[in-house]
PDB file of N, CA and C in Angstrom:
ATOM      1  N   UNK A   1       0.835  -1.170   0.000  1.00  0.00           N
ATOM      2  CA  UNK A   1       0.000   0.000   0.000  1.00  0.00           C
ATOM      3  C   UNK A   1       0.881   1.235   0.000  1.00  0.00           C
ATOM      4  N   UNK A   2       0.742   2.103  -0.452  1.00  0.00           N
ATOM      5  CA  UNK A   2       1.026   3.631  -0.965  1.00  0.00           C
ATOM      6  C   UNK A   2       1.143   4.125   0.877  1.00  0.00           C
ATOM      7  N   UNK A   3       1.491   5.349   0.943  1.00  0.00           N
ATOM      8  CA  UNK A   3       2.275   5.706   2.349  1.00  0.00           C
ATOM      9  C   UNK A   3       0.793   6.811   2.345  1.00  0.00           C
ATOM     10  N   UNK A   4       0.334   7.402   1.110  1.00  0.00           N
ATOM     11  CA  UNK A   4      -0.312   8.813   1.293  1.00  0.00           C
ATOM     12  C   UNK A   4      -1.438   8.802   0.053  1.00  0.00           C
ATOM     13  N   UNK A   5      -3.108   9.020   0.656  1.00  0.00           N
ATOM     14  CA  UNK A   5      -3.909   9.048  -0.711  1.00  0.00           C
ATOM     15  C   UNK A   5      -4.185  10.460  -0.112  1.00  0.00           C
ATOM     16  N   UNK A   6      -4.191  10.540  -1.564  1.00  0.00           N
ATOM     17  CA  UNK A   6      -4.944  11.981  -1.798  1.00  0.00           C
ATOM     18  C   UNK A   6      -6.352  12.347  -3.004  1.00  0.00           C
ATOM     19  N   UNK A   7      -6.898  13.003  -2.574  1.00  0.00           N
ATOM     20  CA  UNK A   7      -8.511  13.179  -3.762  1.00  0.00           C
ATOM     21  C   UNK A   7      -8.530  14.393  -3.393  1.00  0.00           C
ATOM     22  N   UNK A   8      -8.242  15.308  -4.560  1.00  0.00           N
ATOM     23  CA  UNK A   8      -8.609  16.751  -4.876  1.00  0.00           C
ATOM     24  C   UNK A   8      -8.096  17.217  -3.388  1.00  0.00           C
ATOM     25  N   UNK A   9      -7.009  17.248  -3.140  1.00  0.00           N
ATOM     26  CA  UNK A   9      -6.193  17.847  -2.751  1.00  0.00           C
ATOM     27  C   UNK A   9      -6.762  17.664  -0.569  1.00  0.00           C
ATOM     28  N   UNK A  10      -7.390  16.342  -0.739  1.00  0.00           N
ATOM     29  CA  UNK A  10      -7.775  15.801   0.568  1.00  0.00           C
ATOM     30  C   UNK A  10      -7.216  14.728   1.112  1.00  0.00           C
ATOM     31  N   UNK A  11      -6.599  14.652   2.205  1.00  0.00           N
ATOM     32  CA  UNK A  11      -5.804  13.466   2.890  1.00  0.00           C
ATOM     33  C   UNK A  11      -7.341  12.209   2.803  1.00  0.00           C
ATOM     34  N   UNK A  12      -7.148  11.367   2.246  1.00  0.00           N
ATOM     35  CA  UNK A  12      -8.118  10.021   2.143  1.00  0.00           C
ATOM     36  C   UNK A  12      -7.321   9.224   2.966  1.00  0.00           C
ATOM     37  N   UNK A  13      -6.500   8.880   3.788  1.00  0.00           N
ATOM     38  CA  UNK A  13      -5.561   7.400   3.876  1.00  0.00           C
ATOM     39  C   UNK A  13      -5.912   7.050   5.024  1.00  0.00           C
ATOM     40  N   UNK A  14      -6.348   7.846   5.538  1.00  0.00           N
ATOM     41  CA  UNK A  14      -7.482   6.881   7.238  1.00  0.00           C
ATOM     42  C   UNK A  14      -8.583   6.524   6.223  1.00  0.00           C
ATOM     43  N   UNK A  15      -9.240   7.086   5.668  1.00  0.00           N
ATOM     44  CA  UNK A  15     -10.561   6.848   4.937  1.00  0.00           C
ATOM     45  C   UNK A  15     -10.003   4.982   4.520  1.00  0.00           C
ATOM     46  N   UNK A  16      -8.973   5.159   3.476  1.00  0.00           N
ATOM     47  CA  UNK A  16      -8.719   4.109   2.534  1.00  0.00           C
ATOM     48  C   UNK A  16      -8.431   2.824   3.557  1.00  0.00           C
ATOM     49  N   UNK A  17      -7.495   3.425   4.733  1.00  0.00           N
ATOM     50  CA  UNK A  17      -6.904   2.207   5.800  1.00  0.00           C
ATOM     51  C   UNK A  17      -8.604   1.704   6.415  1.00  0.00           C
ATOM     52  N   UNK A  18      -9.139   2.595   7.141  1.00  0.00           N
ATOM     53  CA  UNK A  18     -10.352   2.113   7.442  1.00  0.00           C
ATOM     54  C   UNK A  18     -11.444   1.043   6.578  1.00  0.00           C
ATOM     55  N   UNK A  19     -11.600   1.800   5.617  1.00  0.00           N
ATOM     56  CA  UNK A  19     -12.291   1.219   4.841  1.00  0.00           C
ATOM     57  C   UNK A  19     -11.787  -0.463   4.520  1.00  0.00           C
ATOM     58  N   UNK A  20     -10.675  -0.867   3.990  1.00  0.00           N
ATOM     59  CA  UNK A  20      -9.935  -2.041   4.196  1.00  0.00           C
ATOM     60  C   UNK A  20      -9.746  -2.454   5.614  1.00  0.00           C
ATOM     61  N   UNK A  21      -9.812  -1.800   6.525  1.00  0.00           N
ATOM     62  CA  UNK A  21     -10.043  -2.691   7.794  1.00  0.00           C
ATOM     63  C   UNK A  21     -11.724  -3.445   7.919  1.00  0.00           C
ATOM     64  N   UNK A  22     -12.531  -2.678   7.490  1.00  0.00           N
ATOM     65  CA  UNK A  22     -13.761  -2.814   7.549  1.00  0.00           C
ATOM     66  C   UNK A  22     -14.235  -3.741   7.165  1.00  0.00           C
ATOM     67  N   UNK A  23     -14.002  -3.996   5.764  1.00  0.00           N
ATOM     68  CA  UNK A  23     -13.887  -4.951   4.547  1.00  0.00           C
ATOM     69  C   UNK A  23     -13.768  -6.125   5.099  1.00  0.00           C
ATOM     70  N   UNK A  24     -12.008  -6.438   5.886  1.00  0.00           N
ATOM     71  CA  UNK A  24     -11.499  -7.787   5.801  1.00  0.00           C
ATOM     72  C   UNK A  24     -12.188  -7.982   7.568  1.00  0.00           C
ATOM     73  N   UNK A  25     -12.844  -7.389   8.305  1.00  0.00           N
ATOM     74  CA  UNK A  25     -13.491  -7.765   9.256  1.00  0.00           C
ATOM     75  C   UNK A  25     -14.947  -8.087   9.253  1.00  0.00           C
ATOM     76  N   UNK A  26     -15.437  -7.630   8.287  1.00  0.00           N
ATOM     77  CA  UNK A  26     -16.971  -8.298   7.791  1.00  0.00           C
ATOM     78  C   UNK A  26     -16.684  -9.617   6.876  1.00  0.00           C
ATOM     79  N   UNK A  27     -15.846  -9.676   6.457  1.00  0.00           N
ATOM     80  CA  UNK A  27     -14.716 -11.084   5.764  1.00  0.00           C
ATOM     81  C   UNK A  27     -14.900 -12.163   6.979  1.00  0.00           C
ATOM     82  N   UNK A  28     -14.140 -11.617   7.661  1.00  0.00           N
ATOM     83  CA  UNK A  28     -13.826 -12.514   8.619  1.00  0.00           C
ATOM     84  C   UNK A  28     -14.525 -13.222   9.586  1.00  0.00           C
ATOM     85  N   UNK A  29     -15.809 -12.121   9.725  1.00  0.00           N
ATOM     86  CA  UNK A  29     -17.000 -12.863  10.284  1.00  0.00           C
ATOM     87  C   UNK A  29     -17.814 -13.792   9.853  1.00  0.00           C
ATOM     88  N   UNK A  30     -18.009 -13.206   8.382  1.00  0.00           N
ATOM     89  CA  UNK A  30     -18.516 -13.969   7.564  1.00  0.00           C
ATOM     90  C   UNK A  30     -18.202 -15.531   7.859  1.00  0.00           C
ATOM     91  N   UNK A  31     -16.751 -15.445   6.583  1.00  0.00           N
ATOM     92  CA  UNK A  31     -16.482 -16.990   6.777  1.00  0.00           C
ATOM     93  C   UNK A  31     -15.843 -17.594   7.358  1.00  0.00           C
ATOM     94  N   UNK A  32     -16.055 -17.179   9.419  1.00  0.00           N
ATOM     95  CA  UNK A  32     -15.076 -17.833  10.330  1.00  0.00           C
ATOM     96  C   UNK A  32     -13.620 -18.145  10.617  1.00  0.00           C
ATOM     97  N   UNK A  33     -13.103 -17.074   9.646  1.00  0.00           N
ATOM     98  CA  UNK A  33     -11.865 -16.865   9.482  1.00  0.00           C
ATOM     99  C   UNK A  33     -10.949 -15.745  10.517  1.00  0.00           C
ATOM    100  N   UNK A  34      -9.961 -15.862  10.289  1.00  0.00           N
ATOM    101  CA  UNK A  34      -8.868 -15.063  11.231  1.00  0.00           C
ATOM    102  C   UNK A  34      -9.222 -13.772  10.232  1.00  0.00           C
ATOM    103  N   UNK A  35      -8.870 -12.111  11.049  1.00  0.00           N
ATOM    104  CA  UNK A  35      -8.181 -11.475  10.356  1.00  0.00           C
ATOM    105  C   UNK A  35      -7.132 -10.994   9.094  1.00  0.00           C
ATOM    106  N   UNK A  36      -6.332 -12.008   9.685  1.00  0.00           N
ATOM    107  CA  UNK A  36      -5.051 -11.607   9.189  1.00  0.00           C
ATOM    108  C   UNK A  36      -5.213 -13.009   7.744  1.00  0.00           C
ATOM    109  N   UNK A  37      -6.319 -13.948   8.149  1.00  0.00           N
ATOM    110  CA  UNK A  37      -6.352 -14.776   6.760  1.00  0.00           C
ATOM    111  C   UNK A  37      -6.898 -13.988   5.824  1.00  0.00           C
ATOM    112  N   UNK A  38      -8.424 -13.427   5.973  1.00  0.00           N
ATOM    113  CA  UNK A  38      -9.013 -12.846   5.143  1.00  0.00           C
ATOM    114  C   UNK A  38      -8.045 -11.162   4.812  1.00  0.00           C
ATOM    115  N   UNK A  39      -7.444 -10.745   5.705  1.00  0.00           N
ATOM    116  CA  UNK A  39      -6.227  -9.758   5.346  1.00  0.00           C
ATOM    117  C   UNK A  39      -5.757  -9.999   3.528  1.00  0.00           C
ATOM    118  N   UNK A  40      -5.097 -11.496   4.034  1.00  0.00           N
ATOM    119  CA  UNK A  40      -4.442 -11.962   2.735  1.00  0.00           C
ATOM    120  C   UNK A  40      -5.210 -12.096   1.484  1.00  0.00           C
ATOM    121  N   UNK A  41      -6.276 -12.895   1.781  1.00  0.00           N
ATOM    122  CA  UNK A  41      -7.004 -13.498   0.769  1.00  0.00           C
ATOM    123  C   UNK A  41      -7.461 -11.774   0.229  1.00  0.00           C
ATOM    124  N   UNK A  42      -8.186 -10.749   0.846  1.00  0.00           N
ATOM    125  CA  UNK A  42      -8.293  -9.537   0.050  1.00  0.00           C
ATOM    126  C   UNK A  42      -7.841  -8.492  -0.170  1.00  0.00           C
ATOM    127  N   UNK A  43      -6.079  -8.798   0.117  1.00  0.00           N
ATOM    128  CA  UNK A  43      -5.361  -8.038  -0.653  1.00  0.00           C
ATOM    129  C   UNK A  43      -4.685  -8.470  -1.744  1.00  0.00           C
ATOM    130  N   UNK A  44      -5.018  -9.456  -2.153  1.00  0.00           N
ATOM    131  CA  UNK A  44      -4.854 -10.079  -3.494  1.00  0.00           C
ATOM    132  C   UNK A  44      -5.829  -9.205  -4.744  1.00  0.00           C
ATOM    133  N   UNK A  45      -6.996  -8.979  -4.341  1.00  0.00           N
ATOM    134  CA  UNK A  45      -7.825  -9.204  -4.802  1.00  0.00           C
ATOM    135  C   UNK A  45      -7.904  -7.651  -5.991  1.00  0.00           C
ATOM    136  N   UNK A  46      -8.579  -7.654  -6.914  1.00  0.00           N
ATOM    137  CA  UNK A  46      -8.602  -6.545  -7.706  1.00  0.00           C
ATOM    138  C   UNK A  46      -9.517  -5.299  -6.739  1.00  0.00           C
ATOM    139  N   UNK A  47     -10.510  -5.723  -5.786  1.00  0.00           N
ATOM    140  CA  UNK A  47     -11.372  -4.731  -5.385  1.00  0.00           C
ATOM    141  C   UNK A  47      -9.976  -4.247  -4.595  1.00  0.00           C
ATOM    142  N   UNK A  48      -9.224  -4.675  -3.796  1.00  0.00           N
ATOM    143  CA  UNK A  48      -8.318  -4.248  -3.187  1.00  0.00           C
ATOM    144  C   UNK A  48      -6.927  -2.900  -3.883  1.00  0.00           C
ATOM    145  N   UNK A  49      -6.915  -3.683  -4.538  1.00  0.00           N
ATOM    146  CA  UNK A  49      -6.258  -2.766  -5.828  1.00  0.00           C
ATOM    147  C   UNK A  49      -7.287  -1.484  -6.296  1.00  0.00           C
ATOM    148  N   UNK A  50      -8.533  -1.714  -6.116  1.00  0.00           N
ATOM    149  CA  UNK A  50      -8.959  -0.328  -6.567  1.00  0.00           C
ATOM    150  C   UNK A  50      -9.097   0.695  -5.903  1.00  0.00           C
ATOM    151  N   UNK A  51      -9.501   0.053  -4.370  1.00  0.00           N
ATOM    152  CA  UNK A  51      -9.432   1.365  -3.146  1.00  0.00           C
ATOM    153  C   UNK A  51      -8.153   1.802  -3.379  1.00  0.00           C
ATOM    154  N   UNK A  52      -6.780   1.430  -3.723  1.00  0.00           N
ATOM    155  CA  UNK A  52      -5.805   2.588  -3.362  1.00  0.00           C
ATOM    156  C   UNK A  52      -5.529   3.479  -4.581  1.00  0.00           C
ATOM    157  N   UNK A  53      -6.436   3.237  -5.390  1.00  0.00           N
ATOM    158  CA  UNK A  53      -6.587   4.486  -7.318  1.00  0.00           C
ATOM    159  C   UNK A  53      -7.455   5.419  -6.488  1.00  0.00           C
ATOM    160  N   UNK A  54      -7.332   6.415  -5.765  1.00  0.00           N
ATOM    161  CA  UNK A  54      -8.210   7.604  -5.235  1.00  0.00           C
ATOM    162  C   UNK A  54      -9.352   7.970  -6.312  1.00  0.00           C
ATOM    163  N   UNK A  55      -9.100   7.950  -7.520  1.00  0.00           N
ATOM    164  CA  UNK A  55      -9.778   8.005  -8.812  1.00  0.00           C
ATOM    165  C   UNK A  55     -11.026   7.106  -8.909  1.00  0.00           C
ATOM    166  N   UNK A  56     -11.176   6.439  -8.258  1.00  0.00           N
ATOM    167  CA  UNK A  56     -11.986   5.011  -8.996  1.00  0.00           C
ATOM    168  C   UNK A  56     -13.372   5.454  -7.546  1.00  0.00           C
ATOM    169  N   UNK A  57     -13.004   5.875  -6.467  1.00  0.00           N
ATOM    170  CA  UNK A  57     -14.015   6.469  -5.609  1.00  0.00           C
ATOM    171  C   UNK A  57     -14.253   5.243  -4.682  1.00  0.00           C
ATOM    172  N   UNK A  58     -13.675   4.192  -4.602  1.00  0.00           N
ATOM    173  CA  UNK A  58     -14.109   2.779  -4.395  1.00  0.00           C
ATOM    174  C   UNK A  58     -14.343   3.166  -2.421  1.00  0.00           C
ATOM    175  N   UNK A  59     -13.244   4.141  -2.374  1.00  0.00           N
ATOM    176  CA  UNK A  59     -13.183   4.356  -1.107  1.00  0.00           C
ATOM    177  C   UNK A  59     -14.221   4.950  -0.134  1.00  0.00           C
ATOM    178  N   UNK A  60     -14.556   5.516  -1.384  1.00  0.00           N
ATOM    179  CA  UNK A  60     -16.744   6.229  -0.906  1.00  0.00           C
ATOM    180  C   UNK A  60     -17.073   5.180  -0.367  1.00  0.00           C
ATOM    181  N   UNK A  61     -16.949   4.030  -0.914  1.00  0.00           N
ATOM    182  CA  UNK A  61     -18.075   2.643  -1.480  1.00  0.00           C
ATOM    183  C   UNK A  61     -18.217   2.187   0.403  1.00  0.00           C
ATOM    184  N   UNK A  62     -19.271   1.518   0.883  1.00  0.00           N
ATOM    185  CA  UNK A  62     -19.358   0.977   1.578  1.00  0.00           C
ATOM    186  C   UNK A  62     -18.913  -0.425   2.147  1.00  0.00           C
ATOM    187  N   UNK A  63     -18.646  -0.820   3.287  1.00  0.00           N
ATOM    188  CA  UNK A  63     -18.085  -1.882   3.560  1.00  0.00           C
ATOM    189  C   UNK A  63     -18.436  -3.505   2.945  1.00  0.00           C
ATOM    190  N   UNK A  64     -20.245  -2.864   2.867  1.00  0.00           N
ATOM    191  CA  UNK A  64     -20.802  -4.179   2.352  1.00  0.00           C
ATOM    192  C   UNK A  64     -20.653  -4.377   1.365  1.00  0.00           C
ATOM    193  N   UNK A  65     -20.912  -3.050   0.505  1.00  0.00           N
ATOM    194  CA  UNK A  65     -20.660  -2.890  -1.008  1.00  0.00           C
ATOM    195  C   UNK A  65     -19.742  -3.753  -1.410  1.00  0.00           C
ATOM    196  N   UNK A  66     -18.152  -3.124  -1.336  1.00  0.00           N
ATOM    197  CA  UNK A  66     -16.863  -3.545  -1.823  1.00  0.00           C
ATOM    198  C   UNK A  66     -16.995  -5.163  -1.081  1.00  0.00           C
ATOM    199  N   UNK A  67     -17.372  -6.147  -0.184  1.00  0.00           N
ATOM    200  CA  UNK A  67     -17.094  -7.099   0.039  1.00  0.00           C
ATOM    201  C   UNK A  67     -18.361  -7.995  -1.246  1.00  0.00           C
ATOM    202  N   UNK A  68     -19.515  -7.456  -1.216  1.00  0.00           N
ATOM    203  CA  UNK A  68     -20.252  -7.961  -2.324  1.00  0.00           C
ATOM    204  C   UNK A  68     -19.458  -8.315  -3.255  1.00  0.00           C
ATOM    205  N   UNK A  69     -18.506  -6.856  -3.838  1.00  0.00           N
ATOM    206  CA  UNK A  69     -17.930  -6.947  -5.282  1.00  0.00           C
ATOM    207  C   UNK A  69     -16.522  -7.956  -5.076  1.00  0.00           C
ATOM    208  N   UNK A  70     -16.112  -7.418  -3.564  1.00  0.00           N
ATOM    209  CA  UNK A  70     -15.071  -9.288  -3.603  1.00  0.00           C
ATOM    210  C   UNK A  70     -15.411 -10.400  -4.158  1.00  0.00           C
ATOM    211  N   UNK A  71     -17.067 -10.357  -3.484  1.00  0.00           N
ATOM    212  CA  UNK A  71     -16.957 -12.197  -3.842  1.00  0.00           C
ATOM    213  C   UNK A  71     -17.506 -12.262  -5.335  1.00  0.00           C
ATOM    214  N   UNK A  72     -18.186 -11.146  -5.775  1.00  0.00           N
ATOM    215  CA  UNK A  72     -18.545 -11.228  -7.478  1.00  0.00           C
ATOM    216  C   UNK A  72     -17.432 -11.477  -8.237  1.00  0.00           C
ATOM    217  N   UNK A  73     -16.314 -10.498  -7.466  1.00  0.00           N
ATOM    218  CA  UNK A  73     -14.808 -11.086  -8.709  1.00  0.00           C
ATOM    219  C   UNK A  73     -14.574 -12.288  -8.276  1.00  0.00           C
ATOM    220  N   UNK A  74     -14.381 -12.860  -6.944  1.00  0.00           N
ATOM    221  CA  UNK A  74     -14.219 -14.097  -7.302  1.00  0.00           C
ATOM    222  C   UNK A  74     -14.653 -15.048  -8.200  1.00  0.00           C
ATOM    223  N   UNK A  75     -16.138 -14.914  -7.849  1.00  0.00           N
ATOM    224  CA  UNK A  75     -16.938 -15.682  -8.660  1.00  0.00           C
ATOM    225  C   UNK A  75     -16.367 -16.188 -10.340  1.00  0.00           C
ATOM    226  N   UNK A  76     -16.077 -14.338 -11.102  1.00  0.00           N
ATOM    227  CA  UNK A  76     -15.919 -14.484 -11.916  1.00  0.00           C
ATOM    228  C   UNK A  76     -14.237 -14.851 -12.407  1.00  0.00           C
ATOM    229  N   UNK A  77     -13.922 -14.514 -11.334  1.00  0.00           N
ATOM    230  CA  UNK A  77     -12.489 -15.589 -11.387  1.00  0.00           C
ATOM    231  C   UNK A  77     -12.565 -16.888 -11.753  1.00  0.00           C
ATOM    232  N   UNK A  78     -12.769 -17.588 -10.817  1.00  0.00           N
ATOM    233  CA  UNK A  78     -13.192 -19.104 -10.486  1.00  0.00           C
ATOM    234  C   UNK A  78     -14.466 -19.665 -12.122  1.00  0.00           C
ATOM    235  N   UNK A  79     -15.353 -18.676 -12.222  1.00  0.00           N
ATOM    236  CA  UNK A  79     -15.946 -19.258 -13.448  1.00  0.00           C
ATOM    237  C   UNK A  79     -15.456 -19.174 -15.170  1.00  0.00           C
ATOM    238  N   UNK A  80     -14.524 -18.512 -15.281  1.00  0.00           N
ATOM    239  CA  UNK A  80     -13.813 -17.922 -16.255  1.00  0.00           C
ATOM    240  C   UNK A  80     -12.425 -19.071 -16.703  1.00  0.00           C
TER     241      UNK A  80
END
C-alpha cells in the first residue's frame, strides 16, 4: 500500500486504511476466518487494488458494497 492518498487535494488514507479494515473484518465474520487470513485473501484481490486508485471512488463505497464486489470477482475468477 502507498504511504499517502490523496482526492482533490484531501488526505483520504485513514478513509482508505479504514475502509480495508472494515472490509477484511466483515470477511472474517462472515467466513469464520482469522483477520489476518481474510487480510491476505483480500489483498490479493482486484477490489483491493482499486481502493488505493483515489480516482476510482471505491473508497466512498461501503463496507458491504466492496465485500459484495469481492466475492462477485471471485466468482468471476473461479468461473472464467
Amino acid at each position: 500500500m502507498g504511504s499517502k492518498y490523496m482526492y482533490h487535494g484531501i488526505d483520504i488514507t485513514l478513509d482508505v486504511y479504514e475502509k480495508i479494515c472494515s472490509v477484511v473484518e466483515l470477511m472474517a465474520e462472515k467466513e469464520n476466518k482469522s483477520f489476518d487470513e481474510c487480510y491476505l485473501l483480500f489483498s490479493l484481490s482486484n477490489v483491493y487494488e482499486l481502493l488505493q486508485i483515489e480516482e476510482s471512488l471505491m473508497w466512498s463505497e461501503s463496507a458491504e458494497y466492496l465485500l459484495d464486489e469481492y466475492y462477485r470477482n471471485q466468482k468471476l475468477s473461479y468461473a472464467g
